[in-house]
Protein backbone atom coordinates (compact mmCIF):
# COMPACT_ATOMS: atom_id res chain seq x y z
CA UNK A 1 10.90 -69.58 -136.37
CA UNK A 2 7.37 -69.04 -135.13
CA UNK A 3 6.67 -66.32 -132.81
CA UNK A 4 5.93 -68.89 -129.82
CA UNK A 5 9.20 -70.06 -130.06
CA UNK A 6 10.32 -66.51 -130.08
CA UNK A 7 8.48 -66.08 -126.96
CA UNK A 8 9.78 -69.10 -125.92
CA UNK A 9 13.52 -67.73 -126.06
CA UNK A 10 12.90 -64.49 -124.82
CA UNK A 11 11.69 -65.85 -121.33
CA UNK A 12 14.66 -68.13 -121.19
CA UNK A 13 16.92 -65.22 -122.06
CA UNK A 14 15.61 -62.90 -119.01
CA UNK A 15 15.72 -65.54 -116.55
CA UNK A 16 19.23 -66.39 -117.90
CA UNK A 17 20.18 -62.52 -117.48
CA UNK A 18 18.84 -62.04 -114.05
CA UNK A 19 20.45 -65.37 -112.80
CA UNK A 20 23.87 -63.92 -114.21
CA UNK A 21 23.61 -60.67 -113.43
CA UNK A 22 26.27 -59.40 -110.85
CA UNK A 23 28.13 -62.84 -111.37
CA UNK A 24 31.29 -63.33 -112.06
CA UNK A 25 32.08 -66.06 -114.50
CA UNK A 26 33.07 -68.59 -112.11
CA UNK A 27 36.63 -70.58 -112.08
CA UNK A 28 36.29 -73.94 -110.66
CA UNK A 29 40.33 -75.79 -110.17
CA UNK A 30 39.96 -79.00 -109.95
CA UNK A 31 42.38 -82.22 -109.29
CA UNK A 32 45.02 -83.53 -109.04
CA UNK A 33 42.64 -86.12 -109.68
CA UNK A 34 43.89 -89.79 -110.74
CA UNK A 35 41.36 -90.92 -113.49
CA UNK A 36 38.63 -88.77 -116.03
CA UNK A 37 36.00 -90.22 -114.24
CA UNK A 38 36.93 -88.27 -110.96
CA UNK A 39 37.56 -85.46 -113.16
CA UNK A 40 34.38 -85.66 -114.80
CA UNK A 41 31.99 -86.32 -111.14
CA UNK A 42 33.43 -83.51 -109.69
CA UNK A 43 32.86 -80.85 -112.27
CA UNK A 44 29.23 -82.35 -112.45
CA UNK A 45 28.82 -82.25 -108.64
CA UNK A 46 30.11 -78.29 -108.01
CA UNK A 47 28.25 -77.12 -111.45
CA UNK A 48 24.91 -79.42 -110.64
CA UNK A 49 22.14 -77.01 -110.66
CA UNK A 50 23.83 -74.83 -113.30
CA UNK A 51 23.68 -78.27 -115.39
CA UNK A 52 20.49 -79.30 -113.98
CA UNK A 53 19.03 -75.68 -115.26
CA UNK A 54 20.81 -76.08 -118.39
CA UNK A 55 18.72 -78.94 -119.68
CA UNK A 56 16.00 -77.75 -117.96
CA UNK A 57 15.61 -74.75 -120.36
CA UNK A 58 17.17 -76.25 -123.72
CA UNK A 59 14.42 -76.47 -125.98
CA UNK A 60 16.38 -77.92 -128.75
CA UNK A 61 17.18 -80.81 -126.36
CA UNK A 62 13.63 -81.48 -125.23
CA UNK A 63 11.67 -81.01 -128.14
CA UNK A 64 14.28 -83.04 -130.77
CA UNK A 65 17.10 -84.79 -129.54
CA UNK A 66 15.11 -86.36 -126.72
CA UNK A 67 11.82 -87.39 -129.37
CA UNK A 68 14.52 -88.31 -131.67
CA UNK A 69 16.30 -90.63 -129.25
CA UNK A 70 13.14 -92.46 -128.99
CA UNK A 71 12.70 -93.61 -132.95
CA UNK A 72 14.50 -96.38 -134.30
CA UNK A 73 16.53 -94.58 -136.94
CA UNK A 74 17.89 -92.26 -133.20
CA UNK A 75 18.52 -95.32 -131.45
CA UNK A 76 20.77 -96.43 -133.82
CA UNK A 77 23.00 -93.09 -134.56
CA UNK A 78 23.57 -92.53 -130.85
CA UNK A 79 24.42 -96.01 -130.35
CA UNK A 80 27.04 -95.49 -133.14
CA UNK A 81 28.42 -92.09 -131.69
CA UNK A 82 28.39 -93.89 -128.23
CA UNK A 83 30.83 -96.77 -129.66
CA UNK A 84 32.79 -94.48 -132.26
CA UNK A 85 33.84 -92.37 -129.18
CA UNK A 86 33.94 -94.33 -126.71
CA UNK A 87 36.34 -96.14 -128.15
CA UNK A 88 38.54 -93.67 -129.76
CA UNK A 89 38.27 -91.69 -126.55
CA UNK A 90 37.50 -94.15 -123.65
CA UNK A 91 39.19 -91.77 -120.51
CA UNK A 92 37.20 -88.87 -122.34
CA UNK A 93 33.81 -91.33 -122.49
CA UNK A 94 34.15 -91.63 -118.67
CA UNK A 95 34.78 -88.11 -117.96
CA UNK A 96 31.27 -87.48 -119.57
CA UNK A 97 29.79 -90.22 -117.23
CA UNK A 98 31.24 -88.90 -114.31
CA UNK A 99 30.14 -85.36 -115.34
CA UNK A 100 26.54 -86.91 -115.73
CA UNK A 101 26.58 -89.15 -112.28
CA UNK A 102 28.38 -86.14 -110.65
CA UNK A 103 25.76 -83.97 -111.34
CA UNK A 104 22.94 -86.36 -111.11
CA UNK A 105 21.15 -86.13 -114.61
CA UNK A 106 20.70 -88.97 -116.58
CA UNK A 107 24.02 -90.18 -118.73
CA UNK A 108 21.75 -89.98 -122.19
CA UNK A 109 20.98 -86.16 -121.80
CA UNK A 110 24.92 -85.35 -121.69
CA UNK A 111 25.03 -87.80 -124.66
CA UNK A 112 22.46 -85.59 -126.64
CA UNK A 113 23.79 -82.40 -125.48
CA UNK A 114 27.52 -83.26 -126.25
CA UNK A 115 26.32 -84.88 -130.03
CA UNK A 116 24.20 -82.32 -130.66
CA UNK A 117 25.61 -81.15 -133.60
CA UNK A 118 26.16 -84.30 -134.87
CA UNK A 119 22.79 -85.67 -134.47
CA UNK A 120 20.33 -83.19 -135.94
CA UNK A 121 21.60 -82.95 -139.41
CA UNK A 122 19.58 -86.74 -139.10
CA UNK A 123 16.62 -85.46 -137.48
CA UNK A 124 13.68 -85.79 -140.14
CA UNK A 125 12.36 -82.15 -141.17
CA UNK A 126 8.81 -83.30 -140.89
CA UNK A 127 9.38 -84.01 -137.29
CA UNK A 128 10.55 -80.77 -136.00
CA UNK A 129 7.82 -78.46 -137.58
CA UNK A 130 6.66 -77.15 -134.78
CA UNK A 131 10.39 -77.19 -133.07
CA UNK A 132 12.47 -74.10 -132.47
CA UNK A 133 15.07 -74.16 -135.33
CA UNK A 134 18.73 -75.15 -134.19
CA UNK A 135 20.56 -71.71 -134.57
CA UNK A 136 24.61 -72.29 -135.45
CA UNK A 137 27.16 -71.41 -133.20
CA UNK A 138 27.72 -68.34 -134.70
CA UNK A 139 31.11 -67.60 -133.66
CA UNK A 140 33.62 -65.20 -134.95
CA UNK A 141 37.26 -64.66 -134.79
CA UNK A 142 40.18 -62.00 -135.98
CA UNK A 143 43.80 -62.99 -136.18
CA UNK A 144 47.02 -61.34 -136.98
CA UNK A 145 50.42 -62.33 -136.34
CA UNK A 146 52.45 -59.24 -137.19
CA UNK A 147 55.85 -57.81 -136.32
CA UNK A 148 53.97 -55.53 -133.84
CA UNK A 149 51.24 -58.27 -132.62
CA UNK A 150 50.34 -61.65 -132.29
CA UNK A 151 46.56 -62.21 -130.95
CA UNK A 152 43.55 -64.07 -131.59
CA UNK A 153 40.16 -62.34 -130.54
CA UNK A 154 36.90 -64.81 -130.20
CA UNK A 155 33.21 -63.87 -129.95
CA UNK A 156 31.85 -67.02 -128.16
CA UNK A 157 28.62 -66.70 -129.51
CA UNK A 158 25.64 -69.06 -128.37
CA UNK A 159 22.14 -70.23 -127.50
CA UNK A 160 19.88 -68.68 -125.43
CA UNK A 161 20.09 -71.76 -122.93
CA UNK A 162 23.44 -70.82 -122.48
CA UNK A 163 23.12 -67.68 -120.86
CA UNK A 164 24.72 -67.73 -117.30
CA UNK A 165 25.38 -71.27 -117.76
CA UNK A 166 28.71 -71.68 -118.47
CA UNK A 167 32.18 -71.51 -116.50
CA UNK A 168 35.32 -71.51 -116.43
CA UNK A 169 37.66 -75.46 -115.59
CA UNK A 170 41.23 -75.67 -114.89
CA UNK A 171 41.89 -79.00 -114.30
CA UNK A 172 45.10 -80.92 -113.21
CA UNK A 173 45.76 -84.34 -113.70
CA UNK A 174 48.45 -86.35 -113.38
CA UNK A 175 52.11 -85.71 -114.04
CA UNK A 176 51.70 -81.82 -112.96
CA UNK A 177 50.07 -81.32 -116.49
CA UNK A 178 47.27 -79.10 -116.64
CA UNK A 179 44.39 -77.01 -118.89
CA UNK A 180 42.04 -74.34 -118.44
CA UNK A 181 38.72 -74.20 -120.83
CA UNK A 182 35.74 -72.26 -120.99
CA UNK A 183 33.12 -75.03 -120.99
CA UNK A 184 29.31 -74.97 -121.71
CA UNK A 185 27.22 -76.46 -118.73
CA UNK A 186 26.63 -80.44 -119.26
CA UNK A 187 29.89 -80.25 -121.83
CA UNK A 188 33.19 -81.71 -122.47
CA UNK A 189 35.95 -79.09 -121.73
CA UNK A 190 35.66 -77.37 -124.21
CA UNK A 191 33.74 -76.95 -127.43
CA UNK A 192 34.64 -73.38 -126.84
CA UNK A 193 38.06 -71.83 -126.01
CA UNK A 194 41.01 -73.68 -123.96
CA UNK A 195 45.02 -73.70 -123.23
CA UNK A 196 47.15 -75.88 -121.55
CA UNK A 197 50.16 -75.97 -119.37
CA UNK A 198 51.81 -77.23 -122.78
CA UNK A 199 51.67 -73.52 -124.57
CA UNK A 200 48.92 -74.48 -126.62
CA UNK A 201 45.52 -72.43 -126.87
CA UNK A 202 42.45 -72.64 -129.22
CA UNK A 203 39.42 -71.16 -130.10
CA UNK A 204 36.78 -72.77 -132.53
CA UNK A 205 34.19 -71.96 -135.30
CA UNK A 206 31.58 -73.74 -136.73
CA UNK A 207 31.19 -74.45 -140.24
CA UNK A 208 27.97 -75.91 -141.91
CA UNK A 209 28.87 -78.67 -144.27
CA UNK A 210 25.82 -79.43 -146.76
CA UNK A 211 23.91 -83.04 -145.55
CA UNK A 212 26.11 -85.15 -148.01
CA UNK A 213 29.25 -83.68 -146.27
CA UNK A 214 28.53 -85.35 -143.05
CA UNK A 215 28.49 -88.96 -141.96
CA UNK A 216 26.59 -90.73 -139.28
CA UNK A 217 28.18 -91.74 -136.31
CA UNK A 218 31.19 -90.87 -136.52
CA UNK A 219 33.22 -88.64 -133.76
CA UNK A 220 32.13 -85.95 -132.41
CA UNK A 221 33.58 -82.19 -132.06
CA UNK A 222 33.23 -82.06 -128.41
CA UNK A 223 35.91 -85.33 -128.15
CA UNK A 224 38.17 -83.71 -130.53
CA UNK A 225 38.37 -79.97 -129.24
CA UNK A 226 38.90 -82.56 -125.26
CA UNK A 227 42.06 -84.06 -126.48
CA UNK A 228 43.13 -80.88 -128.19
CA UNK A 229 43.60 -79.59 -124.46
CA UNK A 230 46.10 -82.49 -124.12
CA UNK A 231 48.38 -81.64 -127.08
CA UNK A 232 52.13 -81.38 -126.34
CA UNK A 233 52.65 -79.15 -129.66
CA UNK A 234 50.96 -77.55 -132.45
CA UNK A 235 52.41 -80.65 -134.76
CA UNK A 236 50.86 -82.76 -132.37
CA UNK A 237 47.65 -81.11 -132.03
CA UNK A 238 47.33 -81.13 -135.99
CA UNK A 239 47.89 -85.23 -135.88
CA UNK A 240 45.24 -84.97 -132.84
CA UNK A 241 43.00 -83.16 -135.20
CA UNK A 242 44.03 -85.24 -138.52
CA UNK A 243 43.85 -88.42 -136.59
CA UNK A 244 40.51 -87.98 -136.41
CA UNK A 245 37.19 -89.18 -137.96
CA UNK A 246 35.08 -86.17 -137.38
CA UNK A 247 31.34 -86.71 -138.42
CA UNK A 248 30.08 -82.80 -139.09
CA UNK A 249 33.60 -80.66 -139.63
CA UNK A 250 35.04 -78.17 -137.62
CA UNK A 251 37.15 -75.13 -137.96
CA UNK A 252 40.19 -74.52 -135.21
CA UNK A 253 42.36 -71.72 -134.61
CA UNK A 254 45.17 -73.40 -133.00
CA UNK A 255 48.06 -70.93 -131.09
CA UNK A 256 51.70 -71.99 -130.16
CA UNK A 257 52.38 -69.49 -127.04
CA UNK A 258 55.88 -69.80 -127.79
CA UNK A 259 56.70 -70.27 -130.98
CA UNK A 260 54.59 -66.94 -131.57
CA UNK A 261 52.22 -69.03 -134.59
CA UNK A 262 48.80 -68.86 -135.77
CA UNK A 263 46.87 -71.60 -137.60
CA UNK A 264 43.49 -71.28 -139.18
CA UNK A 265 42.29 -75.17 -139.60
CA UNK A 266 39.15 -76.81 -141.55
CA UNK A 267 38.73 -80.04 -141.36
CA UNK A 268 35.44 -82.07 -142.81
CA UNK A 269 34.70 -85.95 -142.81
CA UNK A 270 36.26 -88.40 -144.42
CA UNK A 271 39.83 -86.78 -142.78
CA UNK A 272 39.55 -83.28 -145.19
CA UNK A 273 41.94 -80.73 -143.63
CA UNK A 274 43.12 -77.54 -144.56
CA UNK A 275 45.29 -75.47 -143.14
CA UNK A 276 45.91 -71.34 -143.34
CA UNK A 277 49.18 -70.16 -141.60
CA UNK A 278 47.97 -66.61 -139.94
CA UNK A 279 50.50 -63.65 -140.76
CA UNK A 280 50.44 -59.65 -140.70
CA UNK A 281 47.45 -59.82 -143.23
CA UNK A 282 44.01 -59.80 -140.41
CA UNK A 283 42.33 -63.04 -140.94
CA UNK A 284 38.52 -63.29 -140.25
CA UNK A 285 36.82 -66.21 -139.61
CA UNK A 286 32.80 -66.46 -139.08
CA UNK A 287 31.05 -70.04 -139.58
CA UNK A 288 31.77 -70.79 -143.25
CA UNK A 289 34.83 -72.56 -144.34
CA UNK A 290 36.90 -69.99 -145.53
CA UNK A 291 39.83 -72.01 -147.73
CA UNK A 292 38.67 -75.80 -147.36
CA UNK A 293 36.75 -76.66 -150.85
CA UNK A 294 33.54 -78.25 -149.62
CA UNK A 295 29.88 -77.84 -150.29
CA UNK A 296 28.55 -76.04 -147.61
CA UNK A 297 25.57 -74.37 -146.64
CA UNK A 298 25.31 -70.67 -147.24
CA UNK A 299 24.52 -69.15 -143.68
CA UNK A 300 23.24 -65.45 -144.70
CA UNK A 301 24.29 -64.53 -141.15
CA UNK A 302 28.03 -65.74 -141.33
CA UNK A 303 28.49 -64.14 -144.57
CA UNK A 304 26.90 -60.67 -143.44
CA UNK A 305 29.44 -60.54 -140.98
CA UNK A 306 32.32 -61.89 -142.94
CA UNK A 307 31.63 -58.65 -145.07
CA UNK A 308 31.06 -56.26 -142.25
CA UNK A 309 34.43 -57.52 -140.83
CA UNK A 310 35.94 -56.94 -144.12
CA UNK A 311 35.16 -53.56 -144.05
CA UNK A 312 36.26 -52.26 -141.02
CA UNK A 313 39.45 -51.39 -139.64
CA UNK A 314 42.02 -53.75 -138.18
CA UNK A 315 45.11 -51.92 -137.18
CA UNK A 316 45.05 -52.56 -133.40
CA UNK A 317 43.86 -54.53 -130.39
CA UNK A 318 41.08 -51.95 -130.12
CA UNK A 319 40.68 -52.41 -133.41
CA UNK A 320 39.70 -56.16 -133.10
CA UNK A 321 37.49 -55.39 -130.01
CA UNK A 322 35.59 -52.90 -131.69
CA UNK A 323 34.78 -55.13 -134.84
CA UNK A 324 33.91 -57.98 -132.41
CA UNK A 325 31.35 -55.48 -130.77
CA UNK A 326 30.32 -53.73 -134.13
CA UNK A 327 26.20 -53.86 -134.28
CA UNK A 328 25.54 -52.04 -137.02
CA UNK A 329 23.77 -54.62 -138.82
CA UNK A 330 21.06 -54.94 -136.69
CA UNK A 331 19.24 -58.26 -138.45
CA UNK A 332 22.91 -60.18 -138.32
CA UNK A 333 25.25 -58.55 -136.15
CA UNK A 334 28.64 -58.94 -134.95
CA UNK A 335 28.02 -58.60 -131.36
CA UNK A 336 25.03 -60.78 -130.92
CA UNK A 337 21.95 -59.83 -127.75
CA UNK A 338 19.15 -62.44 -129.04
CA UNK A 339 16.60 -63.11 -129.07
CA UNK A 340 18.33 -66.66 -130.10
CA UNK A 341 21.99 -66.01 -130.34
CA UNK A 342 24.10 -64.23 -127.58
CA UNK A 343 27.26 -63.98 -127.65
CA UNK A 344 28.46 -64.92 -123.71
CA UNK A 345 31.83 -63.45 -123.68
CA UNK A 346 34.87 -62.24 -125.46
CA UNK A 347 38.20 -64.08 -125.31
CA UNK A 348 41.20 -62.02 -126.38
CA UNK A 349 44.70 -64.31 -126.42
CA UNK A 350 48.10 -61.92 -126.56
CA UNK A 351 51.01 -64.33 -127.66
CA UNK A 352 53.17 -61.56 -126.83
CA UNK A 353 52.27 -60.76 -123.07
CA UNK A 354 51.41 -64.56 -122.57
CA UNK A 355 47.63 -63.74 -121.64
CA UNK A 356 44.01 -64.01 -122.41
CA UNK A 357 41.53 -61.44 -121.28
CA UNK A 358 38.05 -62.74 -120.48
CA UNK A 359 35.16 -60.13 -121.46
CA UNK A 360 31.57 -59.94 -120.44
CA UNK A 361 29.67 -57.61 -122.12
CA UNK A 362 30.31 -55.95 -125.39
CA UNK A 363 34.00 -55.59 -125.90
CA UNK A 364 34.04 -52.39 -127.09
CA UNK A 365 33.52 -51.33 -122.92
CA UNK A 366 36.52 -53.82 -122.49
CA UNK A 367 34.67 -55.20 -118.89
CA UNK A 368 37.26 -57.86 -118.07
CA UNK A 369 36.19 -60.78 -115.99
CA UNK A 370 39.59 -62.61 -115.91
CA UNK A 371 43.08 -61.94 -117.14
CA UNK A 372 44.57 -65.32 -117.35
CA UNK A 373 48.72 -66.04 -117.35
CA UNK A 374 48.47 -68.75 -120.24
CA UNK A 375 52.68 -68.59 -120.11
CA UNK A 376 53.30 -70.66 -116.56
CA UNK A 377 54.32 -74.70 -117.26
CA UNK A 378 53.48 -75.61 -113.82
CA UNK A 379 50.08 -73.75 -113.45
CA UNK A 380 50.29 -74.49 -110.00
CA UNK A 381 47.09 -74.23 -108.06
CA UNK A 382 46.28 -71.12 -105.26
C-alpha cells in the first residue's frame, strides 16, 4: 500500500478514535416487530449517521466496489448476488432494504458493503492500482472445552472504517424468539459474533480461498452468519450452514450453551465442509483454513500469529486474554492498533457461567463494556 493511502487510513483512524472515545458500545433492543423489513428500517433509522459516516469514510467502498458497480462485468455479478440471495433469503433481502431506506442511503451501497467480500476477488487488478488494498478480516479465536472450562475467546479484528462504527442489536421477532449480534454499521446482523434465545452462539473467521476456489454470484457470508442467528440447534445450524451455496468460504465456531460443545467449521464453495469437534486440547484459529483441504492463499499475517499463538501459554481464561492481547510481533500482531487493521473489541463466551464479556481495549486490561446473560430463553426486554 502506498503511503497516501497510509495517510489516508491514519486520518480515518483518529477521527474514528475521537468519535468513540468515552462511548460505550451502544445496545439498541429492537421489536417485537412483525416482518424483517420493520426490523431492518428501524436499525437503519436509530444507527443513521453512524451508517451514513460509515460509507462516508470506506475507501474500499468508494474507490472499488462503487467504480466496479459501474462496468459491465460488476453489473452483472451484483445482479447475480442480488437474485442468489434474495431468493434463498427473501425476509433477510428485505431486512437489508429496510436497513438502507431506514437509514436513508441508497439500497446499492448496503449491497456493496454486505458483498464485499464476495465481489472483489472479481475486481480486475489493473483497476485498483492506485486503490487502498482490501486488508482481511483478520480475526482470531482460542477454544477449549475442558473438564475445568468451556469458552471461546474472539479478537474482532477490522478496518479502519470500522472504528466507532459498530453496535450492539438484540432483536425480537415474533413468537418471543430473539438474538443479540454485534453488527458492523450498514451490515446484516452479524458477520461478526451473535447468540440467540435458542442457546446457540458464534463467532467467525475468515479464510482466503485462492481465485479458483470461489464462484461468482453465489451467496454471500453476511446471509449465512443472518440465519445462523435463527438456528434452533447446533444440528440445525450445521444444515443452515451445509444448506448453503456460499460463494468465498467461511470459517464458524459454532457453541451449544447447553449441551456444553464446541465446533470449529470450514466450509468453501461448491458445499465443502469440515468440521473439528473442540476438546481439552486449545484450538487456535486465525484466517487460514486450519483442517479443510483447499488451496488457499498464504496470508503471512494469519500464519505469524497462528505461530505466536502456538507458542504461548493456554492454561486459563487469563491465559486466552493475554494471547488475544499479545503484541510482540510488532509487523503482524495479535492485538491489532492500525494503521489498517484494529481490532474493535474482544468477545469472551463462558459455556459454563452462561455469559459473554464484551471488551474494549486490549484484553489483557480486561475493560468490560457488557457482560451479557446468553442463558435466558425468554430474553425478555427492560
Amino acid at each position: 500500500m502506498g503511503s497516501s493511502s497510509e495517510d489516508a487510513g491514519e486520518m480515518v483512524a483518529n477521527k474514528g478514535r475521537s468519535s468513540a472515545k468515552g462511548k460505550k458500545l451502544e445496545m439498541f433492543e429492537v421489536g417485537p416487530c412483525e416482518s424483517n423489513y420493520q426490523l431492518g428500517y428501524q436499525i437503519g433509522l436509530r444507527f443513521s449517521s453512524l451508517i451514513k459516516s460509515r460509507l462516508a469514510t470506506d475507501l474500499i467502498l468508494q474507490n472499488q466496489l462503487r467504480p466496479f458497480v459501474q462496468s459491465s462485468s460488476g453489473q452483472w455479478l451484483i445482479e447475480a448476488l442480488s437474485y442468489t440471495n434474495k431468493k434463498k433469503f427473501p425476509r433477510y433481502w428485505d431486512e437489508l432494504v429496510g436497513t438502507a431506506e431506514g437509514s436513508g442511503v441508497p439500497v446499492l451501497d448496503m449491497i456493496l458493503i454486505n458483498f464485499r467480500k464476495e465481489i472483489l476477488p472479481f475486481i480486475p487488478k489493473n483497476q485498483v492500482a492506485d486503490a487502498p488494498e482490501d486488508s482481511p478480516d483478520d480475526c482470531s479465536d482460542v477454544l477449549v472445552v475442558s473438564d475445568k472450562m468451556a469458552i471461546a475467546a474472539h479478537n474482532e479484528d477490522a478496518n479502519v472504517a470500522l472504528l466507532g462504527r459498530t453496535y450492539l442489536i438484540r432483536a425480537f421477532l415474533a413468537k418471543a424468539w430473539s438474538f443479540t449480534a454485534y453488527t458492523y454499521a450498514g451490515e446484516l446482523p452479524s458477520c461478526a459474533f451473535g447468540y440467540n434465545s435458542e442457546g446457540l452462539a458464534f463467532t467467525l473467521n475468515s479464510v482466503p480461498p485462492s481465485g479458483d476456489e470461489i464462484v461468482a454470484g453465489a451467496v454471500g457470508r453476511n446471509f449465512i452468519s443472518r440465519d445462523l442467528l435463527e438456528a434452533t440447534s447446533m444440528d440445525d445450524a450445521l444444515s443452515r450452514i451445509d444448506s448453503s451455496e456460499i460463494s468465498i468460504g467461511h470459517s464458524y465456531n459454532l457453541m451449544d450453551i447447553q449441551r456444553r460443545q464446541i465446533l470449529n467449521v470450514e466450509t468453501a464453495s461448491r458445499k465443502r465442509i469440515s468440521i473439528h469437534k473442540v476438546d481439552a486440547a486449545p484450538f487456535f484459529h486465525a484466517n487460514m483454513y486450519r483442517h479443510l483441504n483447499i488451496s488457499q492463499v498464504q496470508d503471512e499475517n494469519s500464519i505469524s500469529r497462528q505461530l505466536r499463538a502456538a507458542s504461548l501459554p493456554k492454561q486459563s481464561k487469563d491465559d486466552f486474554l493475554s494471547l488475544l492481547g499479545n503484541t510482540d510481533d510488532t509487523k503482524y500482531p495479535i492485538y491489532m492498533t492500525g494503521p489498517t487493521l484494529y481490532t474493535l473489541c474482544t468477545a469472551v463466551f463462558d459455556l459454563d457461567t452462561q455469559t459473554v464479556s464484551i471488551i474494549e481495549g486490549n484484553p489483557r486490561e480486561a475493560e468490560v463494556v457488557h457482560t451479557l446473560d446468553i442463558s435466558s430463553k425468554d430474553f425478555k426486554m427492560s
